[in-house]
N, C-alpha and C. Protein backbone atom coordinates (compact mmCIF):
# COMPACT_ATOMS: atom_id res chain seq x y z
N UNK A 1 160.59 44.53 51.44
CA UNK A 1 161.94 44.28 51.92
C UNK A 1 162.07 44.73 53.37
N UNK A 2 163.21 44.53 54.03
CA UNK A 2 163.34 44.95 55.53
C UNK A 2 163.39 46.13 55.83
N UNK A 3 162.99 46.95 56.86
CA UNK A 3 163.35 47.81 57.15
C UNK A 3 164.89 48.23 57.46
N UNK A 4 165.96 47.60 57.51
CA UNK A 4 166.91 47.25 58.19
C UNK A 4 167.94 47.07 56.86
N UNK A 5 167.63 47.41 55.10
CA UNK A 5 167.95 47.39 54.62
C UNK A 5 168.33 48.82 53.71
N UNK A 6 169.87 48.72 53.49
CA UNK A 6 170.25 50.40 52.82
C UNK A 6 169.35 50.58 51.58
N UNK A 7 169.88 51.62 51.45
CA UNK A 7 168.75 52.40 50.74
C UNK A 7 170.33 53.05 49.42
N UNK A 8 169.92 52.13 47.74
CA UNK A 8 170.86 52.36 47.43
C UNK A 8 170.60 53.60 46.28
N UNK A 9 170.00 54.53 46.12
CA UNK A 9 169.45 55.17 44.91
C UNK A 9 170.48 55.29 43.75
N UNK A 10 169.66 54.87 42.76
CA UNK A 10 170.76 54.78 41.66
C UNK A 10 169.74 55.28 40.09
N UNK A 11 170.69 56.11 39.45
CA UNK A 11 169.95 57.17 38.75
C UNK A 11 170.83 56.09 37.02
N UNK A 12 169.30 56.21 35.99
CA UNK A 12 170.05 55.64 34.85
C UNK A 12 169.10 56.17 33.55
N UNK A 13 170.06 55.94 32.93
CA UNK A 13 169.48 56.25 31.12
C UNK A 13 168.94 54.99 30.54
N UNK A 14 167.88 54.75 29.98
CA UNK A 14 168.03 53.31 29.50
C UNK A 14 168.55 53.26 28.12
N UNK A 15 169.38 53.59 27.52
CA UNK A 15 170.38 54.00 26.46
C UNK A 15 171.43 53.10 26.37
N UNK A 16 172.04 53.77 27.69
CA UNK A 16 173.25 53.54 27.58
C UNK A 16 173.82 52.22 28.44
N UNK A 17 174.75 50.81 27.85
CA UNK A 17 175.35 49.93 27.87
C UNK A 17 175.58 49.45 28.99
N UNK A 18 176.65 50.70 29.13
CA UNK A 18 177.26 50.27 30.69
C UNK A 18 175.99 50.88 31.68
N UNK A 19 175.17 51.52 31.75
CA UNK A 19 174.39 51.93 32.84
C UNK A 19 173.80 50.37 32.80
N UNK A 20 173.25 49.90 31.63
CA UNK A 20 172.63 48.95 32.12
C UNK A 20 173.17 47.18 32.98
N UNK A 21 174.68 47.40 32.28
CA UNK A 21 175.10 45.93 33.26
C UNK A 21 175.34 46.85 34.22
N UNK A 22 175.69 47.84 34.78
CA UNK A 22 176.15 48.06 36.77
C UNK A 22 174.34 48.16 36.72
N UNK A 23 173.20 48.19 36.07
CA UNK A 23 172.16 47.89 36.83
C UNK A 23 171.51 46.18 37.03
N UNK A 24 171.51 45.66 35.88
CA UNK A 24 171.71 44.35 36.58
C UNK A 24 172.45 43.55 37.70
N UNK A 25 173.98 44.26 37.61
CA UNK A 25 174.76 43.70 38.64
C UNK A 25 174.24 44.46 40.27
N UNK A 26 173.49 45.97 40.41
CA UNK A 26 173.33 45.74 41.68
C UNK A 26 172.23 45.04 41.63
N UNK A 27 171.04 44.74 40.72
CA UNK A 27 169.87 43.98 40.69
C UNK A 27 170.63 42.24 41.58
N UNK A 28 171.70 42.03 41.52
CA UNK A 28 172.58 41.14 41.94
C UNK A 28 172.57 41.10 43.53
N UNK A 29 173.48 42.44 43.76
CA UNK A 29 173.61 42.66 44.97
C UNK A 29 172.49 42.41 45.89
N UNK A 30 171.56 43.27 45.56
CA UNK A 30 169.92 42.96 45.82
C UNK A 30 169.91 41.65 47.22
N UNK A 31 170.26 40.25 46.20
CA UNK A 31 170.30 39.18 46.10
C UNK A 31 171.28 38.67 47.56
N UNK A 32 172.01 39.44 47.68
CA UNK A 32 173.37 38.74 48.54
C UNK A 32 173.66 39.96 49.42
N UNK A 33 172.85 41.17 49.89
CA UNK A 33 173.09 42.08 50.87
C UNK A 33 171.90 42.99 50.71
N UNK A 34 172.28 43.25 51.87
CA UNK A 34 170.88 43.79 52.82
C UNK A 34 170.90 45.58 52.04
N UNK A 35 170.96 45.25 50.64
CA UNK A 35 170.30 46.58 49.79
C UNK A 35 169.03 46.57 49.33
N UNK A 36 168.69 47.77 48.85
CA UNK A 36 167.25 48.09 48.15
C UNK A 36 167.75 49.30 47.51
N UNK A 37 167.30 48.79 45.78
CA UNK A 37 167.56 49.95 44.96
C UNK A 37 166.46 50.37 44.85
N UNK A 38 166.57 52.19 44.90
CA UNK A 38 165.89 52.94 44.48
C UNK A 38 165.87 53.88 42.96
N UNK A 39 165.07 53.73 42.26
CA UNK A 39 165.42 53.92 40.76
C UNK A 39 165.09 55.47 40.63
N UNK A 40 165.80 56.24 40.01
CA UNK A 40 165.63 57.28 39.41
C UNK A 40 166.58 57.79 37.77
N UNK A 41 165.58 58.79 37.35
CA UNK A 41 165.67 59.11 35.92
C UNK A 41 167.07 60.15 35.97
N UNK A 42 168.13 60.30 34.98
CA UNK A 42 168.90 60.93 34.68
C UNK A 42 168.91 60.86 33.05
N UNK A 43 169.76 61.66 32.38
CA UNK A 43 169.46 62.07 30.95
C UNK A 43 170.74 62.27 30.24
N UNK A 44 171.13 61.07 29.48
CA UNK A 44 172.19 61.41 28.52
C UNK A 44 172.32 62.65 27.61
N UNK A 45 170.86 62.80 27.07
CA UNK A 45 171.06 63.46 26.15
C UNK A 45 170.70 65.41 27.12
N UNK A 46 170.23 65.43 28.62
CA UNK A 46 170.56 66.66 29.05
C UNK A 46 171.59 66.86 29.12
N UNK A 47 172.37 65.64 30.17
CA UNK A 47 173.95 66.44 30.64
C UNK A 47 175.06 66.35 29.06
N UNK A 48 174.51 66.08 28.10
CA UNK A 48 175.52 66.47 26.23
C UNK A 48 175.37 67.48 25.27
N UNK A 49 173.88 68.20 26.06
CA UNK A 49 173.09 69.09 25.42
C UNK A 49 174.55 70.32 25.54
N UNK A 50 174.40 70.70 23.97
CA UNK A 50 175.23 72.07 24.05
C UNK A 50 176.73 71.65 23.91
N UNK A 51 177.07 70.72 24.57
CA UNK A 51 178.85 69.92 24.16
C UNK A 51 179.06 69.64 22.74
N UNK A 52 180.38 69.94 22.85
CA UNK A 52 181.08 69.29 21.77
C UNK A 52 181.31 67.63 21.14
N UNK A 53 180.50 67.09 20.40
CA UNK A 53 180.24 65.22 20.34
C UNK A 53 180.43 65.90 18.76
N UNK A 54 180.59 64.19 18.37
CA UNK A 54 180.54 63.54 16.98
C UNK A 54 178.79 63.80 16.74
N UNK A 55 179.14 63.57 15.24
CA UNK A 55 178.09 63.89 14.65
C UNK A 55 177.13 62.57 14.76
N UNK A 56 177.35 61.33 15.01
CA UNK A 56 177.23 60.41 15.10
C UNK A 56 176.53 60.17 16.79
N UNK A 57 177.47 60.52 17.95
CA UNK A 57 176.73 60.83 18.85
C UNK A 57 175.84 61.77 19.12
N UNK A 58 175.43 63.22 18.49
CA UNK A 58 174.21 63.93 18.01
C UNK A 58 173.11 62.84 17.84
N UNK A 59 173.03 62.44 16.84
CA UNK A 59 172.29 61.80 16.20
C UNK A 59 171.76 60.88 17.29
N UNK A 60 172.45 60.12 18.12
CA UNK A 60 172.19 58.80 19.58
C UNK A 60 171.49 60.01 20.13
N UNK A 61 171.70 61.11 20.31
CA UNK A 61 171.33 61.57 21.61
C UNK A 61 169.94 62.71 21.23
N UNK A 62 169.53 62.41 20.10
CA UNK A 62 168.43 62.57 19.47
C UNK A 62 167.46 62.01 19.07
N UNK A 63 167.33 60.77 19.76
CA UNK A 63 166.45 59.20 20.22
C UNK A 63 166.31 59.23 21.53
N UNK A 64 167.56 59.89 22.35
CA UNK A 64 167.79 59.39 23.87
C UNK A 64 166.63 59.90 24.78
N UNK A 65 165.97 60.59 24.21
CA UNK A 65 164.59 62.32 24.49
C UNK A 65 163.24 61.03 25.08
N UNK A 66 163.31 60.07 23.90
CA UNK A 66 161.88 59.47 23.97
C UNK A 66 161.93 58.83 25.08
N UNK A 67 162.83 57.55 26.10
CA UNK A 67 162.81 57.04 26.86
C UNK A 67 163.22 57.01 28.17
N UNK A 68 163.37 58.38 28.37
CA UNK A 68 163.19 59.36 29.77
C UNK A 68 162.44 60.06 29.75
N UNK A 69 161.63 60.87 28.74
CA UNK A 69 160.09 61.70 29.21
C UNK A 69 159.53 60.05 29.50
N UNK A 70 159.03 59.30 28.88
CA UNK A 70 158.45 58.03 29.02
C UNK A 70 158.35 57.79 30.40
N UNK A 71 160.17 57.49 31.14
CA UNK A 71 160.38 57.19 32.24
C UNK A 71 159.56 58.28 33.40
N UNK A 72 159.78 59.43 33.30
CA UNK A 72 159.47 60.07 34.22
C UNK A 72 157.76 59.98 33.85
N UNK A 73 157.26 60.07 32.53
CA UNK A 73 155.65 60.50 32.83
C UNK A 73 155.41 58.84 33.60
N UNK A 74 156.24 58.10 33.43
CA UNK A 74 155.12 56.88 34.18
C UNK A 74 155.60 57.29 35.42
N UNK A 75 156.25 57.72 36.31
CA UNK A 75 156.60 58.14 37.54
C UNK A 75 156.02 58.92 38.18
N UNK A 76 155.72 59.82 37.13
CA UNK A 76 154.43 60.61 37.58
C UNK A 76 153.53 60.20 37.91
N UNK A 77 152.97 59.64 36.68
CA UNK A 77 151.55 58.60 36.67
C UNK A 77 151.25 57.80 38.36
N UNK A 78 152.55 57.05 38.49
CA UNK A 78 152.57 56.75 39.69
C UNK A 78 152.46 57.10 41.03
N UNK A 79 152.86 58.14 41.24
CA UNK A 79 152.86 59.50 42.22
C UNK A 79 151.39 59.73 42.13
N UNK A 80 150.72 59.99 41.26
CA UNK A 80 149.60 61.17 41.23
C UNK A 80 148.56 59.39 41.34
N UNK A 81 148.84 58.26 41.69
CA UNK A 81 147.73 57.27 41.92
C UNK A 81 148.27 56.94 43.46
N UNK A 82 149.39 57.99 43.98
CA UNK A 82 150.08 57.09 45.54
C UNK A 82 150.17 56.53 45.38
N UNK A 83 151.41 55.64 44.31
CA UNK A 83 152.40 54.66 44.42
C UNK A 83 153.65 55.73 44.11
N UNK A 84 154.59 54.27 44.93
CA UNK A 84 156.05 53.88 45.22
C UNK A 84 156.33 54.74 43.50
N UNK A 85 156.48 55.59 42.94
CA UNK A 85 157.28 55.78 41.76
C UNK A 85 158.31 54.46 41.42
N UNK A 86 159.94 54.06 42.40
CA UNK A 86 160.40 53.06 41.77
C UNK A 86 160.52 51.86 41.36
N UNK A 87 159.51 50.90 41.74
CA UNK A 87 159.16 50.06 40.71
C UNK A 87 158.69 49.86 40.05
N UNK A 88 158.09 51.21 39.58
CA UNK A 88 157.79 51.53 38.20
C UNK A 88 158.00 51.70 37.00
N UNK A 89 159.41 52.75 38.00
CA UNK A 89 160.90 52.57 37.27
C UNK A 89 161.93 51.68 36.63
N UNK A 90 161.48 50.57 37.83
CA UNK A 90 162.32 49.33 37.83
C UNK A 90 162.07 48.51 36.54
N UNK A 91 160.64 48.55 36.56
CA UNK A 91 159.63 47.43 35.89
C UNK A 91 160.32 48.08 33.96
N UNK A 92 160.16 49.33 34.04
CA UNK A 92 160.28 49.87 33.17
C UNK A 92 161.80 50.19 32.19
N UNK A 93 162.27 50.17 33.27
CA UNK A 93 163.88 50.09 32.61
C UNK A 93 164.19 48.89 32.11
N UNK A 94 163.56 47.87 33.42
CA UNK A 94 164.18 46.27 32.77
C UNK A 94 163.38 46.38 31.26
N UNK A 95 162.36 46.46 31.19
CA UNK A 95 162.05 46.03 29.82
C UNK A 95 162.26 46.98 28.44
N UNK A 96 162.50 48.53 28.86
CA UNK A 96 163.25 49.00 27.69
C UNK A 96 164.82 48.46 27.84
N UNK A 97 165.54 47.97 28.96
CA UNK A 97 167.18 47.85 28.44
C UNK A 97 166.93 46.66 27.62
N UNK A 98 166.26 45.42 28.07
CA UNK A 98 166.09 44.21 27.59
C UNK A 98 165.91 44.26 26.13
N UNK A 99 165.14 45.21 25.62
CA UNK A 99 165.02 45.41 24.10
C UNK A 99 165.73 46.32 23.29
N UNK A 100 166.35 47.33 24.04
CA UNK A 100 167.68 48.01 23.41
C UNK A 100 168.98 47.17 23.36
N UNK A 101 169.26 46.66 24.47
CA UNK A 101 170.74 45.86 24.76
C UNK A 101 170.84 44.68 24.39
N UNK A 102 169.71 44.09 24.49
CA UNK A 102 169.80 42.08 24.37
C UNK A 102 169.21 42.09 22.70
N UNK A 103 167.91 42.71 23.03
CA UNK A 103 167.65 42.74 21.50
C UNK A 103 167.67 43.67 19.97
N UNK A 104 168.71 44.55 20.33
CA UNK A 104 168.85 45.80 19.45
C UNK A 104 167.50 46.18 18.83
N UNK A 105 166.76 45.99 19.63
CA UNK A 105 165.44 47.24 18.99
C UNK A 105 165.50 47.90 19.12
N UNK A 106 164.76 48.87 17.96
CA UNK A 106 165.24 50.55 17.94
C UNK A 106 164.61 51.44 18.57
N UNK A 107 165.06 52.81 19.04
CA UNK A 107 164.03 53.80 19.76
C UNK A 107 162.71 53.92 19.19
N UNK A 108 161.88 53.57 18.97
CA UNK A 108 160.75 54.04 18.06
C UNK A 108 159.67 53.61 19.34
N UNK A 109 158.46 53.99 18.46
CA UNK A 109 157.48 53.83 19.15
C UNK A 109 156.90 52.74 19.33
N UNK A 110 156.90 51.42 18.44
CA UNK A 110 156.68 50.16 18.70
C UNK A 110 157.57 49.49 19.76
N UNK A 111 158.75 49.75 19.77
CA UNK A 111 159.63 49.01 20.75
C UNK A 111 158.71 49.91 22.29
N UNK A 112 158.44 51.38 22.15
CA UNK A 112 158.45 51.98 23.46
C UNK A 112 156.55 51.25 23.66
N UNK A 113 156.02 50.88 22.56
CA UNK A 113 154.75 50.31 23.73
C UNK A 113 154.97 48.85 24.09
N UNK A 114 155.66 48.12 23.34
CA UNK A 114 155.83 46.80 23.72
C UNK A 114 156.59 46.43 25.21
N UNK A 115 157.74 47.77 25.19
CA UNK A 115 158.13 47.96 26.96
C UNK A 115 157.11 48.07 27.65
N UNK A 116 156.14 48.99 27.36
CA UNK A 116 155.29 49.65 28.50
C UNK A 116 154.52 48.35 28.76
N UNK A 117 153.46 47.91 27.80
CA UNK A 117 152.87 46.49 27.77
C UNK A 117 153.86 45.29 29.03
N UNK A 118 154.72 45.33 28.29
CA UNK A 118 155.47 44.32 29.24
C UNK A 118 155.87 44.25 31.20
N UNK A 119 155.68 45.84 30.71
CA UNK A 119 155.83 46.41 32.41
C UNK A 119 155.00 46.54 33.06
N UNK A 120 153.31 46.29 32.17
CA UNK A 120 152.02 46.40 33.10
C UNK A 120 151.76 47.61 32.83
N UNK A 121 152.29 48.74 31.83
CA UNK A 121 152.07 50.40 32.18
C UNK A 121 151.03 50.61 31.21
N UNK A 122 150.17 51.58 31.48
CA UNK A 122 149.27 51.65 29.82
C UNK A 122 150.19 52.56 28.91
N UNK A 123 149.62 52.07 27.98
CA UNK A 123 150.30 52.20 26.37
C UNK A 123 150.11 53.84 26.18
N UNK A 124 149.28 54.39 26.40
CA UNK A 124 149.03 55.34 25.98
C UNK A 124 150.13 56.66 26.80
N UNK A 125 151.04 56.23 27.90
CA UNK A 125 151.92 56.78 27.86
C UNK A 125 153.34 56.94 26.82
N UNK A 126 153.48 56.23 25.78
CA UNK A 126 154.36 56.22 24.99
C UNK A 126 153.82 58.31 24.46
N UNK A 127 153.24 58.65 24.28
CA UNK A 127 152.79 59.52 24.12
C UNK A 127 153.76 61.07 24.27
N UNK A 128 154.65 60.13 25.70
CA UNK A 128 155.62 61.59 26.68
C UNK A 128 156.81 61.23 25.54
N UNK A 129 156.99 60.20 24.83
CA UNK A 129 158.42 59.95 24.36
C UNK A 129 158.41 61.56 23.01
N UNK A 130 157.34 61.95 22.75
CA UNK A 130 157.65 63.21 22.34
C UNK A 130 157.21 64.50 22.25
N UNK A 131 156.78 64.43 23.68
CA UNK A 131 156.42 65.48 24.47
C UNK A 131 157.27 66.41 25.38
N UNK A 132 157.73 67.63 25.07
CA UNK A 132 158.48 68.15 26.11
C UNK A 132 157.75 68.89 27.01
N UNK A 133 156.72 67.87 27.34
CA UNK A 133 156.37 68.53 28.82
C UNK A 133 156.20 68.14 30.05
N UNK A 134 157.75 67.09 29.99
CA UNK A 134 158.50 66.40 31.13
C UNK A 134 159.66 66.62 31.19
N UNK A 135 160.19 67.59 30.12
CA UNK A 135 161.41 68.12 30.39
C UNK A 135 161.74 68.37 31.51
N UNK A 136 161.22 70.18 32.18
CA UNK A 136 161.26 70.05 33.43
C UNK A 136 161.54 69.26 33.99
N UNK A 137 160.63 68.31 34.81
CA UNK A 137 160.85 67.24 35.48
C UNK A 137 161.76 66.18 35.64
N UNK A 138 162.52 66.24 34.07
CA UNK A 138 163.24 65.23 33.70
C UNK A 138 164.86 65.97 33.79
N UNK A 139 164.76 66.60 33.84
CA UNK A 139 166.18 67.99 34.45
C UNK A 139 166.56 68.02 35.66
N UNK A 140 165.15 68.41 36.47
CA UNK A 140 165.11 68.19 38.13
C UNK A 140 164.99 67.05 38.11
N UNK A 141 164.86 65.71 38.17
CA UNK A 141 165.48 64.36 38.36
C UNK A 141 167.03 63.91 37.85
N UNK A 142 167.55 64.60 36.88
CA UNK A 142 168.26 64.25 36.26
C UNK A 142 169.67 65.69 37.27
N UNK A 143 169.44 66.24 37.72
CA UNK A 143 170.45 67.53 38.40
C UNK A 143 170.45 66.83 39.77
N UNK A 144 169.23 65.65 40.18
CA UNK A 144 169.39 65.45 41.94
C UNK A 144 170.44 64.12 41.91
N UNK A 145 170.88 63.80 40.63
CA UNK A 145 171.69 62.36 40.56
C UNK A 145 172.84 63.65 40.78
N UNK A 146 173.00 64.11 39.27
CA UNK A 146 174.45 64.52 39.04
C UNK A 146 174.92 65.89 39.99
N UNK A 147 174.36 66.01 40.43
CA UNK A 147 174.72 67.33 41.46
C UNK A 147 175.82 66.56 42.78
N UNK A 148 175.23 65.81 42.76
CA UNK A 148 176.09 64.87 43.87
C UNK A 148 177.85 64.46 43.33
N UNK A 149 177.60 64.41 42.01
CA UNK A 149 179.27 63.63 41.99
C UNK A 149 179.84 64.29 40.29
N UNK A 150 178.68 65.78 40.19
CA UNK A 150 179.58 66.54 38.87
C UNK A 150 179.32 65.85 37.91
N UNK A 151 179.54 67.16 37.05
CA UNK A 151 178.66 67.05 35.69
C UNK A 151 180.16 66.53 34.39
N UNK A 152 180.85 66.01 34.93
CA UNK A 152 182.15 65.16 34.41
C UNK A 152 181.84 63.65 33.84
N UNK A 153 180.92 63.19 34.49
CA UNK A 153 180.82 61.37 34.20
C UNK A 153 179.09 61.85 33.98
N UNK A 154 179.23 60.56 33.94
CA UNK A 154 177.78 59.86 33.04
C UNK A 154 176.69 58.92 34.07
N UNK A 155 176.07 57.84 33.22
CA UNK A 155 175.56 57.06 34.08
C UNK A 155 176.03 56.28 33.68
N UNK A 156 175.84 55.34 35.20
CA UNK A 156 175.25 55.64 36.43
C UNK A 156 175.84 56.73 37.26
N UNK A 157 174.21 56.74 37.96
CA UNK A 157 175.32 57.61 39.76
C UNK A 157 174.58 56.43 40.51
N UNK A 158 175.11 55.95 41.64
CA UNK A 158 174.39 55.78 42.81
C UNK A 158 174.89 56.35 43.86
N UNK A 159 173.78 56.64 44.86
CA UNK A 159 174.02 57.37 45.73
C UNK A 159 173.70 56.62 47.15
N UNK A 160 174.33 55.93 48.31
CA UNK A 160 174.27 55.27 49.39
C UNK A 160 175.39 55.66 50.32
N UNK A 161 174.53 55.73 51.55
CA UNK A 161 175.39 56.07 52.47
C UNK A 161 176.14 57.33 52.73
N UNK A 162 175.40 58.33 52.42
CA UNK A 162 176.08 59.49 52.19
C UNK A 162 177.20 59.91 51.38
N UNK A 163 177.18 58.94 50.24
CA UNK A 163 178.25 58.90 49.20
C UNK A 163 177.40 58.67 48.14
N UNK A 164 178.16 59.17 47.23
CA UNK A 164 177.91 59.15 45.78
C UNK A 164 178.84 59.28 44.63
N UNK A 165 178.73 57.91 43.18
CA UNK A 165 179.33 57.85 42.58
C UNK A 165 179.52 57.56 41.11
N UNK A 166 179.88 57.87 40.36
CA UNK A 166 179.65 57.28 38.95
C UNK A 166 179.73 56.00 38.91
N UNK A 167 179.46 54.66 38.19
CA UNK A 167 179.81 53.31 38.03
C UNK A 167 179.13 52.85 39.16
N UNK A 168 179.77 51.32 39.02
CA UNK A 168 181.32 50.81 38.30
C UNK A 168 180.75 50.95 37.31
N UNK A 169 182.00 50.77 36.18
CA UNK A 169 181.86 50.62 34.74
C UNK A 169 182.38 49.15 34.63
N UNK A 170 181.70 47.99 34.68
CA UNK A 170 182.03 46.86 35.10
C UNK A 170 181.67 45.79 33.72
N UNK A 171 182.12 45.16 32.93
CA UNK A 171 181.91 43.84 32.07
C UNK A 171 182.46 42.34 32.19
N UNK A 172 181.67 41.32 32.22
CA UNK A 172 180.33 41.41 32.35
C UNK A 172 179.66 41.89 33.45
N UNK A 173 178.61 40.95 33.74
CA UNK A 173 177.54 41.41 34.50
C UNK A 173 178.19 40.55 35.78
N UNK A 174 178.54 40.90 37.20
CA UNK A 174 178.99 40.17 38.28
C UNK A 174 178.07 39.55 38.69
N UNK A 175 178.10 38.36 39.40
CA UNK A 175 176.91 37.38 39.52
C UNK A 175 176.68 36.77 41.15
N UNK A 176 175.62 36.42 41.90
CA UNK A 176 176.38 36.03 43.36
C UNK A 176 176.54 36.85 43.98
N UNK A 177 178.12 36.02 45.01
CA UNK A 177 179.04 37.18 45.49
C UNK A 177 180.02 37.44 45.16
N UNK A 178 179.99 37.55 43.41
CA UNK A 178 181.67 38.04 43.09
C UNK A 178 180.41 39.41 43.14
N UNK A 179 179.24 39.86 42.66
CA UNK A 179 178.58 41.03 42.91
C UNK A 179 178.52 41.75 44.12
N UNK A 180 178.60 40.98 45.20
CA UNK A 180 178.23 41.29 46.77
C UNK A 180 179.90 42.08 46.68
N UNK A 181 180.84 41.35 46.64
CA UNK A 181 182.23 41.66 47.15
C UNK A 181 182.63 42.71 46.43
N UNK A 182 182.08 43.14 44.96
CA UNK A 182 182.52 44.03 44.36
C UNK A 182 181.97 45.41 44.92
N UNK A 183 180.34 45.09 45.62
CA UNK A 183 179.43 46.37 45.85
C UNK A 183 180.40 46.92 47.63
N UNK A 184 180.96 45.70 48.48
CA UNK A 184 181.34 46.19 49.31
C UNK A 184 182.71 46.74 49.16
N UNK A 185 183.81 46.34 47.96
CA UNK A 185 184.55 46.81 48.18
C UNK A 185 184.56 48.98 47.02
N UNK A 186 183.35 48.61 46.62
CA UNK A 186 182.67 50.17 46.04
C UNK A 186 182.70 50.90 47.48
N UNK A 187 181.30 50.65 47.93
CA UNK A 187 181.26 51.34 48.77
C UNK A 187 182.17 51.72 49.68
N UNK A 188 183.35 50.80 49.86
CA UNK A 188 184.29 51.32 50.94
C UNK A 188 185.37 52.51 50.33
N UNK A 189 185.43 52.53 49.35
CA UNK A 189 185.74 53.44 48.55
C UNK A 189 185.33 54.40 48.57
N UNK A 190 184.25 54.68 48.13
CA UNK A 190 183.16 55.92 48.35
C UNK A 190 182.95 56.52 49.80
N UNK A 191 183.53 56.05 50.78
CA UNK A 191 183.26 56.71 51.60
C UNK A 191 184.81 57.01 52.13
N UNK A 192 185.63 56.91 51.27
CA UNK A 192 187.10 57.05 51.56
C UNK A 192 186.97 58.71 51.65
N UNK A 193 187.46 59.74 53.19
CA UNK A 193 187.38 61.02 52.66
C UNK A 193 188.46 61.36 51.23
N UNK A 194 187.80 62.35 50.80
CA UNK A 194 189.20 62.94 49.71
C UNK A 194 189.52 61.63 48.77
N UNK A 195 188.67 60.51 48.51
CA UNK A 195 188.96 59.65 47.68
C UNK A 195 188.09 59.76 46.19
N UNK A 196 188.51 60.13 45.10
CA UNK A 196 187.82 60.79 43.59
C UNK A 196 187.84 59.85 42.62
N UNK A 197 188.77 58.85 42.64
CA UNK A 197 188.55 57.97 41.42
C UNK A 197 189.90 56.90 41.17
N UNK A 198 189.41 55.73 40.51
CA UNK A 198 190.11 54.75 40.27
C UNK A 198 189.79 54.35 39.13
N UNK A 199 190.94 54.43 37.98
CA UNK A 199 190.47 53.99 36.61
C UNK A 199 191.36 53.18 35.46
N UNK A 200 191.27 52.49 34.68
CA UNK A 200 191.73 52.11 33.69
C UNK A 200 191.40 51.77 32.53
N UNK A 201 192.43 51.86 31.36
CA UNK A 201 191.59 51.78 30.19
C UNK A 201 190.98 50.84 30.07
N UNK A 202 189.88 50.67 29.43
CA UNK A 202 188.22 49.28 29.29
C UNK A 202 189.52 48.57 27.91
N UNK A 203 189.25 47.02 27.83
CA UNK A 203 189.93 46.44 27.26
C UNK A 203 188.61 45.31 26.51
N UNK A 204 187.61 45.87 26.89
CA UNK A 204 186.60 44.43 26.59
C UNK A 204 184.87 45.70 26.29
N UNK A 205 184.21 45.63 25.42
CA UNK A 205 183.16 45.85 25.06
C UNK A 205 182.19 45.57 26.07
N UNK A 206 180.41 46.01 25.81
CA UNK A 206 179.99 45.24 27.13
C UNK A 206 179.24 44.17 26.75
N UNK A 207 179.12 43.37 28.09
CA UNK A 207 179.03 42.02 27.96
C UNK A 207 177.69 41.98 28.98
N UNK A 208 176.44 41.58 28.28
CA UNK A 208 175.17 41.50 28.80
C UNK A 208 174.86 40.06 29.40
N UNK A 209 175.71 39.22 29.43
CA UNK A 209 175.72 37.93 30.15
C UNK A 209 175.86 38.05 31.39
């Protein structure tokens, strides 16, 4: 890509719904402005650890473990051969959201090598999905998103331009430049001083189209 292009870092779970349409939709933006996403790991189930949830969300966030050690050991992997870590990331998220979101496959270990396979990664990293010895790592990736915009919201964060923010929490997926117009009128936001949030109640489920 250009040199001459922002630099949008954006931190995600591959879990969760809405992280994944605001990541297709900047995968959008991409498309119609002079961005470049940079992918990094954050952790549903760190920033819930210890909170008060349903017993029901326990249970989600006791699957959520396998496909962020995953994420980060291939990041590693990547690092320690001198590569780019995020399109590793990239490669890797698209094909676990694609089989959590589009195709409700389940956390397990067949869905997590058929991602890796699909992403080009070797298989034999499925291995970190229950290993905690990417925790660490997966804490300190997961504290350099949320440190920026508080441990209050979820994913996404992205972080551009010396701003940083949760969302959008957006359904469906924006397409074009209804995507372009939505990312510029974000960002102008985000860099509003003393500007914290704009919200309303969600009226529509999410929509992976």
């Amino acid at each position: 890509m250009a040199d001459d292009r922002v630099v949008a870092d954006f931190w995600f779970d591959p879990v969760c719904p809405w992280a994944w349409i605001t990541s297709r939709w900047i995968l959008e933006v991409e498309k119609v402005r002079p961005v470049q996403v940079r992918w990094h790991v954050m952790s549903l189930a760190v920033l819930n650890s210890g909170r008060d949830v349903s017993e029901d969300y326990k249970k989600s966030m006791d699957t959520a473990w396998g496909p962020v050690r995953m994420a980060i050991a291939a990041a590693q992997r990547a690092e320690e051969a001198g590569e780019d870590p995020s399109p590793v990331l990239g490669r890797l998220y698209t094909e676990l959201g694609t089989r959590f979101h589009h195709e409700k496959k389940q956390r397990d270990r067949a869905t997590y090598e058929e991602a890796l396979e699909a992403a080009g990664l070797p298989r034999d990293l499925v291995e970190a999905a229950g290993s905690e010895d990417y925790d660490d790592a997966l804490r300190k990736s997961h504290a350099q998103g949320m440190d920026q915009v508080g441990y209050e919201v979820g994913t996404p964060v992205i972080s551009v331009l010396g701003s940083a923010f949760f969302g959008p929490v957006v359904s469906p997926i924006p397409r074009g430049e209804d995507a372009g117009k939505l990312w510029d009128g974000v960002v102008l936001v985000a860099q509003t001083d003393g500007f914290f949030e704009l919200k309303r109640s969600r009226t529509r489920g999410p929509d992976f189209d």
